[in-house]
Structure formats: C-alpha cells, structure tokens
PDB file of N, CA and C in Angstrom:
ATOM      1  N   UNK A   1       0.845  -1.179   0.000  1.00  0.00           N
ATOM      2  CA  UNK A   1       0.000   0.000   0.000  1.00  0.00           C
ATOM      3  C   UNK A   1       0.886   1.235   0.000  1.00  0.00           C
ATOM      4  N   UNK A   2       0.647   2.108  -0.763  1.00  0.00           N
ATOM      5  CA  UNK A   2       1.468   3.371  -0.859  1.00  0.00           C
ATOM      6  C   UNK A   2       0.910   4.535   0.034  1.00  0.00           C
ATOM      7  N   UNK A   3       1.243   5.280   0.620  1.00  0.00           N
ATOM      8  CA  UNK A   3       1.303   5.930   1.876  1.00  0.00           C
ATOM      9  C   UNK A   3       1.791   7.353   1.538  1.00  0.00           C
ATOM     10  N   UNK A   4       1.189   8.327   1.384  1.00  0.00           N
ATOM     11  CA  UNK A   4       1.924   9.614   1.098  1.00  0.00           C
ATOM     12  C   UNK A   4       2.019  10.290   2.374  1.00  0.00           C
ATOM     13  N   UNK A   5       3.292  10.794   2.848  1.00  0.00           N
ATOM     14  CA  UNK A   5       4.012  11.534   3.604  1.00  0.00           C
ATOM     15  C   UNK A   5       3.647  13.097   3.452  1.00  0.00           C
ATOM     16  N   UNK A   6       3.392  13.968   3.819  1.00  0.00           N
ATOM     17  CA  UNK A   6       3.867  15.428   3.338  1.00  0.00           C
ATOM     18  C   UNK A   6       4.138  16.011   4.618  1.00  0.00           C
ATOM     19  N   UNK A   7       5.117  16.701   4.665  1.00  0.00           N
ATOM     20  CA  UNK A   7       5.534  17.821   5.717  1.00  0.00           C
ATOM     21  C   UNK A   7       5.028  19.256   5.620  1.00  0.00           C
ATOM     22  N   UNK A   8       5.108  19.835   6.886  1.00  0.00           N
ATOM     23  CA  UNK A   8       4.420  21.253   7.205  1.00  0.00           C
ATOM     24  C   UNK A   8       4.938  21.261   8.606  1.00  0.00           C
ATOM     25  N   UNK A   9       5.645  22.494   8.621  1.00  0.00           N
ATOM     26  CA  UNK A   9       5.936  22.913   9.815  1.00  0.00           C
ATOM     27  C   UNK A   9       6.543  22.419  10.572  1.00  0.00           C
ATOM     28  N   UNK A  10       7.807  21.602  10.485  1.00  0.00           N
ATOM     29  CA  UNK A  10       7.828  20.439  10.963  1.00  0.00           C
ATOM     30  C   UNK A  10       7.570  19.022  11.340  1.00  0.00           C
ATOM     31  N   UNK A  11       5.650  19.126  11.725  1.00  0.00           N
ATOM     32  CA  UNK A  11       5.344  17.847  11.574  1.00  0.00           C
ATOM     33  C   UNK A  11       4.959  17.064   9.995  1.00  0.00           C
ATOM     34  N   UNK A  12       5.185  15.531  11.035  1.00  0.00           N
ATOM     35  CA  UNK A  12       4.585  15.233   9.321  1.00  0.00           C
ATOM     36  C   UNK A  12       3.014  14.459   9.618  1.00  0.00           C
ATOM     37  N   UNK A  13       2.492  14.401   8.061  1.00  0.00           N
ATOM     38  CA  UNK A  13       1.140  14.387   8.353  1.00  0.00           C
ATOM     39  C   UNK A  13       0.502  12.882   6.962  1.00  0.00           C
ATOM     40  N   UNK A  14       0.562  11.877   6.843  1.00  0.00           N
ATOM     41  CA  UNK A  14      -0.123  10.668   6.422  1.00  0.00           C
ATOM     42  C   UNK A  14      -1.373  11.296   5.875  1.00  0.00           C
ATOM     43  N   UNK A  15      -1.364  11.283   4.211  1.00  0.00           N
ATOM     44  CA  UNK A  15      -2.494  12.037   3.610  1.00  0.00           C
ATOM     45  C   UNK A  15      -3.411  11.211   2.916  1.00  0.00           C
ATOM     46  N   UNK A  16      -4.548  10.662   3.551  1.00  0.00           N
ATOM     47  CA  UNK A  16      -5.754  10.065   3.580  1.00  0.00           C
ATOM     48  C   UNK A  16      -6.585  10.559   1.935  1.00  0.00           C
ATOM     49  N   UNK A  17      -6.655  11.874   1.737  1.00  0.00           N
ATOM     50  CA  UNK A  17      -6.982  11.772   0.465  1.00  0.00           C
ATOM     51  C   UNK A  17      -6.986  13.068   0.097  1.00  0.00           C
ATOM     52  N   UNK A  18      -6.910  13.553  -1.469  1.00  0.00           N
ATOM     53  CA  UNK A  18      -7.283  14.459  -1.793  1.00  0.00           C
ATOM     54  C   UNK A  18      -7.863  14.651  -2.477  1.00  0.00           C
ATOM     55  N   UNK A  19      -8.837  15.925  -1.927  1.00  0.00           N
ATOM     56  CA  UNK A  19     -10.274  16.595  -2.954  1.00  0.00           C
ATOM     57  C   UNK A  19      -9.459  17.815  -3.280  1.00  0.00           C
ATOM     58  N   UNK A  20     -10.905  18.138  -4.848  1.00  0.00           N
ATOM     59  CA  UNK A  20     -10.623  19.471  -4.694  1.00  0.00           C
ATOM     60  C   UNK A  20     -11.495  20.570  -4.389  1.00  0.00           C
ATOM     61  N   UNK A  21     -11.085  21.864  -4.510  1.00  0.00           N
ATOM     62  CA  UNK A  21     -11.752  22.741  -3.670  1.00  0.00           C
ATOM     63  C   UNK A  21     -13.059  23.108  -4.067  1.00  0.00           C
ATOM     64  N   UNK A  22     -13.029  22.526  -5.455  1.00  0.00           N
ATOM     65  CA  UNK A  22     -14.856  22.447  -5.839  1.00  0.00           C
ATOM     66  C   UNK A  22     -15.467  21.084  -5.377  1.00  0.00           C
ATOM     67  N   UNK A  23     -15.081  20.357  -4.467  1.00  0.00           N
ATOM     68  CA  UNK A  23     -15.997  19.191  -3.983  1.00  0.00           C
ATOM     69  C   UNK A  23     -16.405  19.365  -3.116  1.00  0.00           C
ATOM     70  N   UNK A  24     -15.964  20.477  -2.133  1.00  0.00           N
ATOM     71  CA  UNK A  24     -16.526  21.614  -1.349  1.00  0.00           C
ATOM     72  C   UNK A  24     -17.466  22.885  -1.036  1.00  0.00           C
ATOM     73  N   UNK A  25     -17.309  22.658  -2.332  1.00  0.00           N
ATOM     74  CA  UNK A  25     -18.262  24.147  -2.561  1.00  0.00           C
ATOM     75  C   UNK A  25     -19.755  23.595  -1.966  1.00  0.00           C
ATOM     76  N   UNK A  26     -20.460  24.599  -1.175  1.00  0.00           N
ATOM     77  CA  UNK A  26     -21.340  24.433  -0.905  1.00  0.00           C
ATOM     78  C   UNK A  26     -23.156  24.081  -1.996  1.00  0.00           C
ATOM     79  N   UNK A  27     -22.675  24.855  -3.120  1.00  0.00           N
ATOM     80  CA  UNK A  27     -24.037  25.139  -3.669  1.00  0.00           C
ATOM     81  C   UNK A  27     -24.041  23.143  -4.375  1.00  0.00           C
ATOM     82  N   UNK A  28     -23.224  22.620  -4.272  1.00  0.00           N
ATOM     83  CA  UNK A  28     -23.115  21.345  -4.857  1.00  0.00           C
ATOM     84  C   UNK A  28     -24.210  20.305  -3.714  1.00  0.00           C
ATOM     85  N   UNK A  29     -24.327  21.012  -2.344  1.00  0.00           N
ATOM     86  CA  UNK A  29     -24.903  19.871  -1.659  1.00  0.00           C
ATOM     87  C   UNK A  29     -26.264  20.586  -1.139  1.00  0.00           C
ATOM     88  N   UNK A  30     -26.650  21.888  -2.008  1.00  0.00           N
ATOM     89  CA  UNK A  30     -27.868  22.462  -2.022  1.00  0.00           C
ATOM     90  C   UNK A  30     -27.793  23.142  -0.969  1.00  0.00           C
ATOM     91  N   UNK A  31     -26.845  23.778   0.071  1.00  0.00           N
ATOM     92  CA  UNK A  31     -26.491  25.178   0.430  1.00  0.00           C
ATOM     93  C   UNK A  31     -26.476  26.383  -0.419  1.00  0.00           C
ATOM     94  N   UNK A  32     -27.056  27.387  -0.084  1.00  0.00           N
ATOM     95  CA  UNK A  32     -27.621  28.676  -1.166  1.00  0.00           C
ATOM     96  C   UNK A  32     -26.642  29.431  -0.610  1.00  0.00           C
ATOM     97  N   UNK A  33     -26.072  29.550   0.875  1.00  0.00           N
ATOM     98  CA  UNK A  33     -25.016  30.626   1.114  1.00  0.00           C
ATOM     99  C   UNK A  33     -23.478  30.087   0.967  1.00  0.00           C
ATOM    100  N   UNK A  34     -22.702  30.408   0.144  1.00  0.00           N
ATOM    101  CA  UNK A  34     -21.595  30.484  -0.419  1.00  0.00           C
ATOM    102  C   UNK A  34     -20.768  31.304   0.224  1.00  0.00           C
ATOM    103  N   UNK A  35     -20.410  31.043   1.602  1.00  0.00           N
ATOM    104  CA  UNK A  35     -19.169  32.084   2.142  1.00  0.00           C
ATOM    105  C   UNK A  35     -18.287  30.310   2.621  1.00  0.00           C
ATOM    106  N   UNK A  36     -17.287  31.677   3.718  1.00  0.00           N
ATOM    107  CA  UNK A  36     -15.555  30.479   4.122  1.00  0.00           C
ATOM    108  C   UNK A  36     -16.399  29.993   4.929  1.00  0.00           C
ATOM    109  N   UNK A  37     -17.587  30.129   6.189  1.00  0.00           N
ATOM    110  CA  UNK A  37     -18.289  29.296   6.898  1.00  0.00           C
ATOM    111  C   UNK A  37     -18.610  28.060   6.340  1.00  0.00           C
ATOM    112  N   UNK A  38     -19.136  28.164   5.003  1.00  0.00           N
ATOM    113  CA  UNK A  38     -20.066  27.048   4.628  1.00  0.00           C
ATOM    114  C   UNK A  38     -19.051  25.885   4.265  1.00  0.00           C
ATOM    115  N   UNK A  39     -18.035  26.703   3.256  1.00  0.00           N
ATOM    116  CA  UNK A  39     -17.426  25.354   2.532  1.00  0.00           C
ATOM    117  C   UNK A  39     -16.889  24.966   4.184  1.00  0.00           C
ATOM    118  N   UNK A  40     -16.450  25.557   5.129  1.00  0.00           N
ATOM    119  CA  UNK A  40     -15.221  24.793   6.510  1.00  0.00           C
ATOM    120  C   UNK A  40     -16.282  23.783   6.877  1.00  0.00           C
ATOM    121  N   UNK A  41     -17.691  23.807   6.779  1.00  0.00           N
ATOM    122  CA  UNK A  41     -18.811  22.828   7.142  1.00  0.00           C
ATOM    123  C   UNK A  41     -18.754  21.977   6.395  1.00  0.00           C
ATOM    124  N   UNK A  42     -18.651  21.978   5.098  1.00  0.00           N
ATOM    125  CA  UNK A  42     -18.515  20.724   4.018  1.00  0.00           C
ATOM    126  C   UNK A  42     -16.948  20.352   4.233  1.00  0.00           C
ATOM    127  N   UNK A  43     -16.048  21.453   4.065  1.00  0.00           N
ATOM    128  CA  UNK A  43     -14.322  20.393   4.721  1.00  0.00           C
ATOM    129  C   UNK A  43     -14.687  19.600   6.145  1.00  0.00           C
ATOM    130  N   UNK A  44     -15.074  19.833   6.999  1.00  0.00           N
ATOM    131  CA  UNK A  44     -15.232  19.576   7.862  1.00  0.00           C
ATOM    132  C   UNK A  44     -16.408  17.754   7.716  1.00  0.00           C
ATOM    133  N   UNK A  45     -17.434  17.922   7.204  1.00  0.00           N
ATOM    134  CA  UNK A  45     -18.064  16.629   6.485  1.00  0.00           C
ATOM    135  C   UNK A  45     -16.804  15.358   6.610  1.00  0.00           C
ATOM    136  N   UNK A  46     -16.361  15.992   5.031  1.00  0.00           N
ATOM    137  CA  UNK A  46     -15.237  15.625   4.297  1.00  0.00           C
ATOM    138  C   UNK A  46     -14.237  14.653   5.448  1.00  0.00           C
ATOM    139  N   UNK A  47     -13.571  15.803   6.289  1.00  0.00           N
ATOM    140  CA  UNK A  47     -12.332  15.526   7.395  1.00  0.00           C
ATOM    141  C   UNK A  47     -13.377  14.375   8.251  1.00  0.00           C
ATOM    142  N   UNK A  48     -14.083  14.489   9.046  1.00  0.00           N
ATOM    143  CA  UNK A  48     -14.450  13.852   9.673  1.00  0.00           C
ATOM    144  C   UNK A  48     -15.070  11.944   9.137  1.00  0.00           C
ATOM    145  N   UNK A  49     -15.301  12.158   7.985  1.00  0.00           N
ATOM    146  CA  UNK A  49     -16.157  10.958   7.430  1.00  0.00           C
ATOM    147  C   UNK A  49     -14.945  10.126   6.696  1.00  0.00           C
ATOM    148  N   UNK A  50     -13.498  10.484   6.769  1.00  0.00           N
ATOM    149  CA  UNK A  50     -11.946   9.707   6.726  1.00  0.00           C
ATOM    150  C   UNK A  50     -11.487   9.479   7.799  1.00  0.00           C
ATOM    151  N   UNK A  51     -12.118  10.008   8.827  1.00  0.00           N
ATOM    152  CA  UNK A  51     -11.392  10.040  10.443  1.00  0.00           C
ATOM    153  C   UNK A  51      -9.805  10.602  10.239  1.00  0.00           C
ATOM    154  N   UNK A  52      -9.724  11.783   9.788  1.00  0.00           N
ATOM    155  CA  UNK A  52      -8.735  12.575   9.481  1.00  0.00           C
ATOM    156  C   UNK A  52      -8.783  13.886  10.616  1.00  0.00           C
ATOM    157  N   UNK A  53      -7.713  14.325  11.387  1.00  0.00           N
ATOM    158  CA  UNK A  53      -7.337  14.873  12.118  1.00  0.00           C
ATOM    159  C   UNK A  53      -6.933  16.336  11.720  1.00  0.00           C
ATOM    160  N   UNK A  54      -6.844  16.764  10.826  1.00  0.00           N
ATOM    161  CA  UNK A  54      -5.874  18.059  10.115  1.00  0.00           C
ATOM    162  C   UNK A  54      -6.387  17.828   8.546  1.00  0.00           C
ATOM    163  N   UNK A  55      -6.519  19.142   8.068  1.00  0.00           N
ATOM    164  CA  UNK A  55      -6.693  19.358   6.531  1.00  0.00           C
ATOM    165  C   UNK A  55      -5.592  20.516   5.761  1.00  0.00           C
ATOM    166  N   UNK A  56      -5.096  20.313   4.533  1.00  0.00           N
ATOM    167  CA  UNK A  56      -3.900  21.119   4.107  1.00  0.00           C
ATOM    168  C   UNK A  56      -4.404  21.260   3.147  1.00  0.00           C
ATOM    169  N   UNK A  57      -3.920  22.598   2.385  1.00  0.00           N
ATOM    170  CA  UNK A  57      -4.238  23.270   1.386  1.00  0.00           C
ATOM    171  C   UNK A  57      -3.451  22.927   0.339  1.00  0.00           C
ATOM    172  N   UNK A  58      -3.078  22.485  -1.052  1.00  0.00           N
ATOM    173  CA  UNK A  58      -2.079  22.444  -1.825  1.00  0.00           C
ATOM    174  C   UNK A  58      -2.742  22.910  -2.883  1.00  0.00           C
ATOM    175  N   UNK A  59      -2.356  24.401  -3.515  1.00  0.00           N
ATOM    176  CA  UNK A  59      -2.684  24.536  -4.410  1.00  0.00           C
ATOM    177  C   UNK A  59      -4.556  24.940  -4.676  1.00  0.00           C
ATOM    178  N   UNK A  60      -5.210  24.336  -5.719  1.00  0.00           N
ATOM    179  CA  UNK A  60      -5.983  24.424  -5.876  1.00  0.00           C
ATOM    180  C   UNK A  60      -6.977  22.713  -5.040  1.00  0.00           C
ATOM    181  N   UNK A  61      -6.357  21.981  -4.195  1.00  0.00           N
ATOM    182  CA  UNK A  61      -6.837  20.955  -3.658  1.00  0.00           C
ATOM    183  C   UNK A  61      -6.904  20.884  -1.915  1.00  0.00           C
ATOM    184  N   UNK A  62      -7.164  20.129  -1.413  1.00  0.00           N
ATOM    185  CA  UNK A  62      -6.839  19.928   0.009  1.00  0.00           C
ATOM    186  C   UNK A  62      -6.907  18.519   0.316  1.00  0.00           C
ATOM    187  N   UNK A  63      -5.650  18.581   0.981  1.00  0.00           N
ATOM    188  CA  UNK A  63      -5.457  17.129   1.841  1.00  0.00           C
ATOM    189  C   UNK A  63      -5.884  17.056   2.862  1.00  0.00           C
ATOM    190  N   UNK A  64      -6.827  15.359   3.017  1.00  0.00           N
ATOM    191  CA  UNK A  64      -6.959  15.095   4.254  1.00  0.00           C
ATOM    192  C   UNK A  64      -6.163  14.717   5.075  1.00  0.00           C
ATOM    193  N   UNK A  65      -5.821  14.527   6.121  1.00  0.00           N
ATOM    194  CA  UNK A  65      -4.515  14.199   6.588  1.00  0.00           C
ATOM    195  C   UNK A  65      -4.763  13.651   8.451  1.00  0.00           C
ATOM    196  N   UNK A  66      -4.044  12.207   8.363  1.00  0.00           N
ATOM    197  CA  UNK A  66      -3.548  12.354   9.957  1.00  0.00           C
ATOM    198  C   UNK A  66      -2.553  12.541   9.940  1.00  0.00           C
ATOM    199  N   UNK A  67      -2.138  13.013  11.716  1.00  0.00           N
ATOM    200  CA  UNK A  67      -0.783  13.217  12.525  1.00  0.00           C
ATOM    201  C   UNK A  67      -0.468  12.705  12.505  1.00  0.00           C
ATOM    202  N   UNK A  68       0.966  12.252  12.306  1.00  0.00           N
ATOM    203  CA  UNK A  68       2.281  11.360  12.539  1.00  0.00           C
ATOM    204  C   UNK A  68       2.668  11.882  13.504  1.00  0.00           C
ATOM    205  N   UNK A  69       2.438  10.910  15.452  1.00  0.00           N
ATOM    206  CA  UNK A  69       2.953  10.977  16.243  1.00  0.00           C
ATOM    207  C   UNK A  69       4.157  10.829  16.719  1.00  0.00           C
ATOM    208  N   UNK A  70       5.335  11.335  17.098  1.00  0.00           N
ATOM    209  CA  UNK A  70       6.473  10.776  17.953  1.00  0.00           C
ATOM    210  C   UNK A  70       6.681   9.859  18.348  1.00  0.00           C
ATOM    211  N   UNK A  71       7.259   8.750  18.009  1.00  0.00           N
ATOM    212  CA  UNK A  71       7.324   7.664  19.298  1.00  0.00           C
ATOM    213  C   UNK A  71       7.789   8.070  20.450  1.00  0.00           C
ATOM    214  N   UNK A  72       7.437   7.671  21.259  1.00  0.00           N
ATOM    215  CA  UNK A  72       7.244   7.783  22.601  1.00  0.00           C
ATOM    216  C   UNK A  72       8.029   6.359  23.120  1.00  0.00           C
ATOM    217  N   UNK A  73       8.925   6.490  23.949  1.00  0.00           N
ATOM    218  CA  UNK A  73       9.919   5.194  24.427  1.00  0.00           C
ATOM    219  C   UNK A  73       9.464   5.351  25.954  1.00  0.00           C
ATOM    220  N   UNK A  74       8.561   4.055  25.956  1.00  0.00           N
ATOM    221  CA  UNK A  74       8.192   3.307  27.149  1.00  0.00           C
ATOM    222  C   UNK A  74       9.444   2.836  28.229  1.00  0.00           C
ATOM    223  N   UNK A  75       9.077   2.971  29.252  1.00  0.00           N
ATOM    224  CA  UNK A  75      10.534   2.115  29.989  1.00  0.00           C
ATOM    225  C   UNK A  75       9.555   1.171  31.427  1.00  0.00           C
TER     226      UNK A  75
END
C-alpha cells in the first residue's frame, strides 16, 4: 500500500486523500449561502467521514490528513 508523507511545519502528516476545492463548494450539496463558513462545514463533512485529524491546502486541492505521532519510548 502506498502511503503519502507530506511535511508542514515540521510535523509530518499521512495524507488520507485528496479533494478538490470544488468538492466543497457548498451550492453542490444544495447550500444557497456560499461564504468560508459554509465550505469549513462541508471540509469539515469531508475531514471527519476519513477520520482525518488536520486538513492542508495544496494549491488548488486539500489534503486530508492524519498526525504522525512521535514515538514515545516506554521504559
């Protein structure tokens, strides 16, 4: 299985999938108001229904994305 990596800010982040920013758009799921509220409600859909933790912007798309935690050394 292939696994895409991308970095930001230091951390890195396991990218679950990418849409683009018109699969978001609101008027597509019969929302009439078209502001940054509506589509973060449809990213938000989106993020949650991958069980994705963090969303990134690339371009004209956005990645879903989980955290890549630290290991942590048990003793």
């Amino acid at each position: 299985m292939y696994t895409k990596i991308f970095y930001n800010g230091g951390e890195a982040y396991q990218v679950i999938r990418t849409i683009s920013i018109d699969d978001c758009n609101p008027k597509r799921f019969g929302i009439l108001r078209q502001d940054e509220r509506s589509y973060m409600k449809v990213l938000q859909v989106w993020r949650n229904h991958h069980n994705c933790d963090h969303v990134l912007k690339d371009g004209n798309k956005f990645m879903l994305c989980r955290t890549i935690k630290d290991a942590e050394i048990i003793e």
